[in-house]
N, C-alpha and C. Protein backbone atom coordinates (compact mmCIF):
# COMPACT_ATOMS: atom_id res chain seq x y z
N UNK A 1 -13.74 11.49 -8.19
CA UNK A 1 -14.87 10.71 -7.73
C UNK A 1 -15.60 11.49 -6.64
N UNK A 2 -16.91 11.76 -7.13
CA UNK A 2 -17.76 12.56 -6.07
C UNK A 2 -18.30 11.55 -4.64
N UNK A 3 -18.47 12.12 -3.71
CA UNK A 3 -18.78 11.40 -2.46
C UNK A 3 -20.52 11.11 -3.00
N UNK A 4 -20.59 9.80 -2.68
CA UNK A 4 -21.67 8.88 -2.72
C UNK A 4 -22.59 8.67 -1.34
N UNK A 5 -24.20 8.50 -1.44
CA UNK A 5 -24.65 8.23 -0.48
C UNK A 5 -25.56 6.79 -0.89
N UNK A 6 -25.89 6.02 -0.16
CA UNK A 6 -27.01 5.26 0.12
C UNK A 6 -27.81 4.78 1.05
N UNK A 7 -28.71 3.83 1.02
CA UNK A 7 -29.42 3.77 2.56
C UNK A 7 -28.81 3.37 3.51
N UNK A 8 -27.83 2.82 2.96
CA UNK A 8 -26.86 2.09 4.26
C UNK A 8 -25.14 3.26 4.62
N UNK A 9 -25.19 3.97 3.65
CA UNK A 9 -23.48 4.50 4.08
C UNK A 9 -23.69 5.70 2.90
N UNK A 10 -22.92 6.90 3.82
CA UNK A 10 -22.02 7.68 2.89
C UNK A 10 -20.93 7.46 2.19
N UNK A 11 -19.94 7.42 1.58
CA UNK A 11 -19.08 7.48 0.86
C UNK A 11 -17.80 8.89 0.31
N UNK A 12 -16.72 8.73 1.24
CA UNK A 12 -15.80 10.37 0.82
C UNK A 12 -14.97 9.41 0.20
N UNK A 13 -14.59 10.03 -1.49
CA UNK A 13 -12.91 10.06 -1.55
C UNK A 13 -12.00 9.85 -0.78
N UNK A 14 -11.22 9.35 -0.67
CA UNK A 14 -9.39 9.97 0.16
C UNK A 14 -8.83 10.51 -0.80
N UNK A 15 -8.07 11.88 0.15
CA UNK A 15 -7.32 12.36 -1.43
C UNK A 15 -6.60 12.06 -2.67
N UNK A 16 -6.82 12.62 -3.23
CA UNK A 16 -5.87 11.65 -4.40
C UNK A 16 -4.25 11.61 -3.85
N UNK A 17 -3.94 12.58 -2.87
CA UNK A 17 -3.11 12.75 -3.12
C UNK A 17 -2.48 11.41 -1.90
N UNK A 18 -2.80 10.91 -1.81
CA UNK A 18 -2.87 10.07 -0.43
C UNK A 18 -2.95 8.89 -0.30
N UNK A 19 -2.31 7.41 -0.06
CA UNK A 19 -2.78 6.40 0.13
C UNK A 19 -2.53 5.52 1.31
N UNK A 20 -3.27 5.67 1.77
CA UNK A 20 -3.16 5.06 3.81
C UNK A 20 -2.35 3.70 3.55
N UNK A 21 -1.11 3.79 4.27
CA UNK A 21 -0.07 2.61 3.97
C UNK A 21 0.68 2.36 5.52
N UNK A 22 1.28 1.57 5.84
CA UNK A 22 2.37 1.38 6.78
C UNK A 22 3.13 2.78 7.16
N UNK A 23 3.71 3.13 5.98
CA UNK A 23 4.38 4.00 6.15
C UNK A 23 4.13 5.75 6.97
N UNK A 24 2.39 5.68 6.55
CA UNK A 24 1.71 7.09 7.32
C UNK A 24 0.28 6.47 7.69
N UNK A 25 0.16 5.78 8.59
CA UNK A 25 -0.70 5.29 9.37
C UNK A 25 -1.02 6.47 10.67
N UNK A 26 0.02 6.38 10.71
CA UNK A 26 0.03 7.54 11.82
C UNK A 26 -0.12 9.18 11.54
N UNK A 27 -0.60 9.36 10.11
CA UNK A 27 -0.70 10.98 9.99
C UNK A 27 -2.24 11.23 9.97
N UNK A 28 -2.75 12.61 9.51
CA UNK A 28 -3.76 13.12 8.94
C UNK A 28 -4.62 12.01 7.37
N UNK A 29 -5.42 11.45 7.40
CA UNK A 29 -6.06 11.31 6.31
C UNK A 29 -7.58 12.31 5.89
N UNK A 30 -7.35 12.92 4.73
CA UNK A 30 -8.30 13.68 4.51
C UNK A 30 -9.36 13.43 3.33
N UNK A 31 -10.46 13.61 3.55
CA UNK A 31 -11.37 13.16 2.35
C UNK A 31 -12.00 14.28 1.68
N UNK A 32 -12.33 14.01 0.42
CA UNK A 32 -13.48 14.86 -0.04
C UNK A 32 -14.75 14.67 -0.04
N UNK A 33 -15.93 16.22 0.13
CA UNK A 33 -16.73 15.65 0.11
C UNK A 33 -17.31 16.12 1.53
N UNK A 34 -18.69 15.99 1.88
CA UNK A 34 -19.31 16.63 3.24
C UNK A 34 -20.32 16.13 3.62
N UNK A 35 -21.33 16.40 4.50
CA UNK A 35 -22.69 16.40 4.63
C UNK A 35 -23.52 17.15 5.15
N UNK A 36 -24.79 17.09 4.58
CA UNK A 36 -25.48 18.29 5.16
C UNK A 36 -26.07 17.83 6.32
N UNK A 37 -26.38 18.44 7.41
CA UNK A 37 -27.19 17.64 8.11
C UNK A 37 -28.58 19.02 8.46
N UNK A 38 -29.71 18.47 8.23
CA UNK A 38 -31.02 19.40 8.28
C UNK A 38 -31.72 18.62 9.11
N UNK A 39 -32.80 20.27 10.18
CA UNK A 39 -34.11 19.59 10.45
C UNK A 39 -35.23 19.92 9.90
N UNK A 40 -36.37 19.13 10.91
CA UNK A 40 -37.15 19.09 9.79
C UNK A 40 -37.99 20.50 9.70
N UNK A 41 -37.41 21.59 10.35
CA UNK A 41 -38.01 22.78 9.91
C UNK A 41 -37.27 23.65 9.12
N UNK A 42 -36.02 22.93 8.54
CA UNK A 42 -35.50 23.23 7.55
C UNK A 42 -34.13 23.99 8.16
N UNK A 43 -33.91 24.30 8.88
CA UNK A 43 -32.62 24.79 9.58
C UNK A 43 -31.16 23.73 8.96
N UNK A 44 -29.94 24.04 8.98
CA UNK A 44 -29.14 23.04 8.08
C UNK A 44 -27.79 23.53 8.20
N UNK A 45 -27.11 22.65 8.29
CA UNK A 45 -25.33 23.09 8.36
C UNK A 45 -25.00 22.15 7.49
N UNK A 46 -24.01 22.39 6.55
CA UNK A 46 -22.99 21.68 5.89
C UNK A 46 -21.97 21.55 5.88
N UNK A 47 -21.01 20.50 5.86
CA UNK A 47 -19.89 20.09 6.24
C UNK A 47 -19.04 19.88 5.18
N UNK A 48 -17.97 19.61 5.26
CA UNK A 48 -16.90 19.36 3.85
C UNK A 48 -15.54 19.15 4.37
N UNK A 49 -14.79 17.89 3.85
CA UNK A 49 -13.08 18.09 4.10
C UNK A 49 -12.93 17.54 5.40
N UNK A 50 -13.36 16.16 5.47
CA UNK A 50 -13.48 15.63 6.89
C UNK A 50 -12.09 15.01 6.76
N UNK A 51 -11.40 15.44 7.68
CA UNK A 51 -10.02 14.67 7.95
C UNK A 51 -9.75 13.74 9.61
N UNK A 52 -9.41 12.79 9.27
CA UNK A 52 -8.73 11.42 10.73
C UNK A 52 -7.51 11.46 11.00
N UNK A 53 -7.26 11.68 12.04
CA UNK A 53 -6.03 12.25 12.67
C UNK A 53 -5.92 10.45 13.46
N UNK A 54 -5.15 9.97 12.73
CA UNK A 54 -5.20 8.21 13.23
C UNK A 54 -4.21 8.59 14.65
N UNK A 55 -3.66 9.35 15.02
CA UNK A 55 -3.11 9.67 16.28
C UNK A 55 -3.66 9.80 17.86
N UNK A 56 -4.61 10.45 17.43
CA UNK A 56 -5.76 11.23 18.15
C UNK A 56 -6.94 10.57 18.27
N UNK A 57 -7.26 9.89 17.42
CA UNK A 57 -9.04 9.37 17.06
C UNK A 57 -10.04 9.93 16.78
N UNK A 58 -9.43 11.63 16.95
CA UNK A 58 -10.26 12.35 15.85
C UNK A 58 -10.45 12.52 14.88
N UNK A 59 -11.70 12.84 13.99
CA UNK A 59 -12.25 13.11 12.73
C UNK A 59 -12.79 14.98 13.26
N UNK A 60 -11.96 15.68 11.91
CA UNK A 60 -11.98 17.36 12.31
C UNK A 60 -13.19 17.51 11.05
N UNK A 61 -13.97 18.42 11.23
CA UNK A 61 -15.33 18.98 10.20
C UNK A 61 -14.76 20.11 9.90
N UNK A 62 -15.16 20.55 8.99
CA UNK A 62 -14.83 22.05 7.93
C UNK A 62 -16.16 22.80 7.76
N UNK A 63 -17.33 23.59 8.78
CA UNK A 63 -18.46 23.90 8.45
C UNK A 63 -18.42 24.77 6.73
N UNK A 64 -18.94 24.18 6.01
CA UNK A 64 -19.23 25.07 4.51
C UNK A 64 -18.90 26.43 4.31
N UNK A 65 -19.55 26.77 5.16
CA UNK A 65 -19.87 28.38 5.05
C UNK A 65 -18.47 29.16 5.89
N UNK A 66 -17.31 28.64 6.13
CA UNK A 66 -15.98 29.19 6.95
C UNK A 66 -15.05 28.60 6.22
N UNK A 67 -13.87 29.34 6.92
CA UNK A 67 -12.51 28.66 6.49
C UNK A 67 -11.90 27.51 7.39
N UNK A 68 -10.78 27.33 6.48
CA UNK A 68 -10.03 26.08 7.41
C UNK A 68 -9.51 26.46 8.85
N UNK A 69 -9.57 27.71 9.59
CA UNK A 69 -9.76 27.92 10.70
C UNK A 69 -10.76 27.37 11.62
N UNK A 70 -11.74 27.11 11.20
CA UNK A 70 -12.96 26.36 12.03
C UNK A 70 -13.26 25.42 12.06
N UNK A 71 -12.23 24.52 11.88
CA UNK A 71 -12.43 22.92 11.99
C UNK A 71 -13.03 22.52 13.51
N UNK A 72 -13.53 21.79 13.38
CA UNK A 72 -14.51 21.63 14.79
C UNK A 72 -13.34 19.51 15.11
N UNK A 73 -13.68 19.49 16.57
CA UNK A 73 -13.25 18.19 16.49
C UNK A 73 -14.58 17.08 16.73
N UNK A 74 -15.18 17.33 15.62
CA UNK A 74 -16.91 16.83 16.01
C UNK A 74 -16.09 15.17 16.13
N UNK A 75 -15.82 14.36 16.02
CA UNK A 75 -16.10 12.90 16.05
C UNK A 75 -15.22 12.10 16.79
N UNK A 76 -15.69 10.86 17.34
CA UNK A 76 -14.11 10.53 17.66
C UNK A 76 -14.07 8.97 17.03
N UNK A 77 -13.26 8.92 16.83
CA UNK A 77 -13.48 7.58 15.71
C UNK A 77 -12.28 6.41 16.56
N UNK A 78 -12.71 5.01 16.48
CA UNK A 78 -12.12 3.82 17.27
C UNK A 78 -11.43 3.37 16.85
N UNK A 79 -10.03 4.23 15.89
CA UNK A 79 -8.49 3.48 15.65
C UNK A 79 -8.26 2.43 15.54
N UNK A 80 -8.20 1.85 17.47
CA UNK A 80 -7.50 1.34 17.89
C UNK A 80 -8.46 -0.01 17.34
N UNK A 81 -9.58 -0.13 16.94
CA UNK A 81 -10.39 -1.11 16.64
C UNK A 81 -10.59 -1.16 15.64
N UNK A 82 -10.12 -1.08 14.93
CA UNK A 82 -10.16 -1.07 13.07
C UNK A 82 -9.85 -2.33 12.76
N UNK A 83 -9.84 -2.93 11.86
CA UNK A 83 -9.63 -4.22 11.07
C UNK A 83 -8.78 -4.21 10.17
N UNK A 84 -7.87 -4.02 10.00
CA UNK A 84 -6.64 -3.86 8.83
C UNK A 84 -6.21 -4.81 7.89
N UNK A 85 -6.59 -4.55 7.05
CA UNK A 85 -6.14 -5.83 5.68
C UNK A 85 -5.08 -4.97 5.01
N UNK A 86 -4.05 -5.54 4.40
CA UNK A 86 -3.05 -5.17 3.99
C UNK A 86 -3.05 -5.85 2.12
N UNK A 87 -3.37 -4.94 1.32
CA UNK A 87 -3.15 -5.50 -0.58
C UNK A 87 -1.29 -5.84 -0.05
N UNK A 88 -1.00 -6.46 -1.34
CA UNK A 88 0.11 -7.21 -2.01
C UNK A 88 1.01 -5.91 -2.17
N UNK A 89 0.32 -4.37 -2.83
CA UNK A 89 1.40 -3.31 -2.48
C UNK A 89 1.36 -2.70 -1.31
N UNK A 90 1.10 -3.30 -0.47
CA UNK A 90 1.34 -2.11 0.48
C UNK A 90 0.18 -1.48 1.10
N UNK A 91 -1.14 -1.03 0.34
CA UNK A 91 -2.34 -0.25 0.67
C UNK A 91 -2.84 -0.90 1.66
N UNK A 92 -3.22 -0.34 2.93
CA UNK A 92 -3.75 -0.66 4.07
C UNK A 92 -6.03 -0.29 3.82
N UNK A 93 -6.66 -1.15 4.33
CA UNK A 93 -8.01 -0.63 4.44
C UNK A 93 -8.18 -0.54 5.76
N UNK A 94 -8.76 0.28 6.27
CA UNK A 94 -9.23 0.56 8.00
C UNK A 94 -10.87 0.40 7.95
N UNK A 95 -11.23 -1.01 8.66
CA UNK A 95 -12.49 -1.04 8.46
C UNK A 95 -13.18 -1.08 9.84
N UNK A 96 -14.44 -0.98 9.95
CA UNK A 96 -15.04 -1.30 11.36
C UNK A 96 -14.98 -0.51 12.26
N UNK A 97 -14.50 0.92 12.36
CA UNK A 97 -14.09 1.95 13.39
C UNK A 97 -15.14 2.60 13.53
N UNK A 98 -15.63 2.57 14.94
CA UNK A 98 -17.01 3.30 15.06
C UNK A 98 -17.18 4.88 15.32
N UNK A 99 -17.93 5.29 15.15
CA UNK A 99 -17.61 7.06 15.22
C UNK A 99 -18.62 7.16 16.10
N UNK A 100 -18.46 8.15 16.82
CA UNK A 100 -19.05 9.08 17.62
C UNK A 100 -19.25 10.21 17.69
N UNK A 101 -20.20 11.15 18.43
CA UNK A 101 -19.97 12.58 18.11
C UNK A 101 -19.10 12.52 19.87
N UNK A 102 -18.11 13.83 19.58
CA UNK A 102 -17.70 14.62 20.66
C UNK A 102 -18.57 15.46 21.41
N UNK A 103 -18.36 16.03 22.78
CA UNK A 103 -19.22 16.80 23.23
C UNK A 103 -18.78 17.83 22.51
N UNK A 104 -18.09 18.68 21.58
CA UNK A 104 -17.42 19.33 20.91
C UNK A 104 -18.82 19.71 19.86
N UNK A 105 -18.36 18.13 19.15
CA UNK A 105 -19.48 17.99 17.75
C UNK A 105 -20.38 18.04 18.30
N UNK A 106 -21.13 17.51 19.02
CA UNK A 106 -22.79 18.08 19.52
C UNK A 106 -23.17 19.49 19.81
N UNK A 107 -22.47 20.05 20.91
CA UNK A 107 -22.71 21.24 21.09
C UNK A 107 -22.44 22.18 19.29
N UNK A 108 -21.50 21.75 18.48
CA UNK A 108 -21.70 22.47 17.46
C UNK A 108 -23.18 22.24 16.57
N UNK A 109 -23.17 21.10 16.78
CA UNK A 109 -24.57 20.90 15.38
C UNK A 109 -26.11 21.53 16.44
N UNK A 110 -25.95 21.10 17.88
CA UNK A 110 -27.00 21.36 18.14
C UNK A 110 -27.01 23.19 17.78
N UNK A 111 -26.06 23.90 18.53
CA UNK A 111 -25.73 25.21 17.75
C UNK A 111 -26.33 25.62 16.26
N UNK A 112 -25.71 25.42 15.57
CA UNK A 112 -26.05 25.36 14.03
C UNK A 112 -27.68 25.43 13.72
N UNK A 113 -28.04 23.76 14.74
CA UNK A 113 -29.66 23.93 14.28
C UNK A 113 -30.74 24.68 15.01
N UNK A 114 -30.21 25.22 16.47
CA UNK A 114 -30.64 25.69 17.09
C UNK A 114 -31.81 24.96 17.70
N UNK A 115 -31.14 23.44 18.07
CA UNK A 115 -32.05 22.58 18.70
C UNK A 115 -30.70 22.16 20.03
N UNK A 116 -31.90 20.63 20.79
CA UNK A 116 -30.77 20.05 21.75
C UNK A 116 -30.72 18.17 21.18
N UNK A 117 -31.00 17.96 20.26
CA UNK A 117 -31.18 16.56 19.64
C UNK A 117 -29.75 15.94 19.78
N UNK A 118 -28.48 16.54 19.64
CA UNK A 118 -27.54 15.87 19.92
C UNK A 118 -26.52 15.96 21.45
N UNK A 119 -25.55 14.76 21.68
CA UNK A 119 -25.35 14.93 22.70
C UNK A 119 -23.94 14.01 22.25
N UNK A 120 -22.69 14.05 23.25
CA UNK A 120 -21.58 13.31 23.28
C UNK A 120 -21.77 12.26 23.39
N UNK A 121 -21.27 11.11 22.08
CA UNK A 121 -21.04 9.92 22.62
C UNK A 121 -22.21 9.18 21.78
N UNK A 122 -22.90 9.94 21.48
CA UNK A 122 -23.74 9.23 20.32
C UNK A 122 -23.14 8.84 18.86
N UNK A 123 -23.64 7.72 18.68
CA UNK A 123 -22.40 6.61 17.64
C UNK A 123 -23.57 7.01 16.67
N UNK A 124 -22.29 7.71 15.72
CA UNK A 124 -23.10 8.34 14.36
C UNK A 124 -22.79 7.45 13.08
N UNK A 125 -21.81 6.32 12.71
CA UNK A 125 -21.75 5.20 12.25
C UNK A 125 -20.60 4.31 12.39
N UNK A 126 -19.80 3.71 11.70
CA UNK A 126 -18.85 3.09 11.51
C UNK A 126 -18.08 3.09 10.36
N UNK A 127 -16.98 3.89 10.23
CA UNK A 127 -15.71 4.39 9.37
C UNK A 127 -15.34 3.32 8.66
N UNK A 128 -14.65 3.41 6.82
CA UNK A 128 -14.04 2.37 6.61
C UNK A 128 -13.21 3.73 5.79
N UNK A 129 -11.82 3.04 5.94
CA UNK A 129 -10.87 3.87 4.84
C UNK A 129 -10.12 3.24 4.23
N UNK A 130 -10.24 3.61 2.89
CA UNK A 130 -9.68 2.68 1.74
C UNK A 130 -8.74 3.31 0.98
């Protein structure tokens, strides 16, 4: 399943290999799937392989064009405020967790575009993981 966009939300996979449960709540969840983000003079970075470190409250970026060495810790995402519904087997959903950029993630994208439009702490949406 390819990552989906609409006017209201992006959309990543979780890996297949993966299903957020009781049991690893507390690890790495990783998705497929990226985004580009462009301005409007056409300058552009792309992203891919966003993983949530439910430990931490980070969300790590994979810039396109590098390896898994350059994970950036662009986001920080609100765990501890998630909404947790629990299915009949077991599968946990994490809904309502708001994201942010890091001063990390800003200084990278503003980098990238070679602008100053972003800054720490700016709430870039609200996470659901299924």
């Amino acid at each position: 399943m390819p990552a989906t966009a609409s006017a209201e939300a992006v959309s990543f996979p979780v890996k297949a290999s993966l299903e957020v449960n009781c049991d690893n709540l507390g690890r790495i969840i990783g998705h497929r799937g990226g985004l580009r983000f462009t301005t409007g003079d056409s300058a552009s970075i792309e992203t891919r392989r966003y993983c949530v470190d439910t430990q931490t409250s980070l969300m790590r970026a994979f810039p396109r064009s590098t390896g898994f060495d350059d994970a950036v810790e662009a986001f920080s995402v609100d765990v501890a405020g998630a909404a947790i519904a629990q299915a009949d087997d077991g599968t946990l959903t994490l809904n309502c967790m708001e994201a942010t950029l890091t001063a990390d993630g800003a200084a990278w994208l503003n980098d990238a575009l070679g602008g100053d439009a972003f800054s720490g702490g700016t709430t870039i949406g609200t996470l659901s993981i299924k």
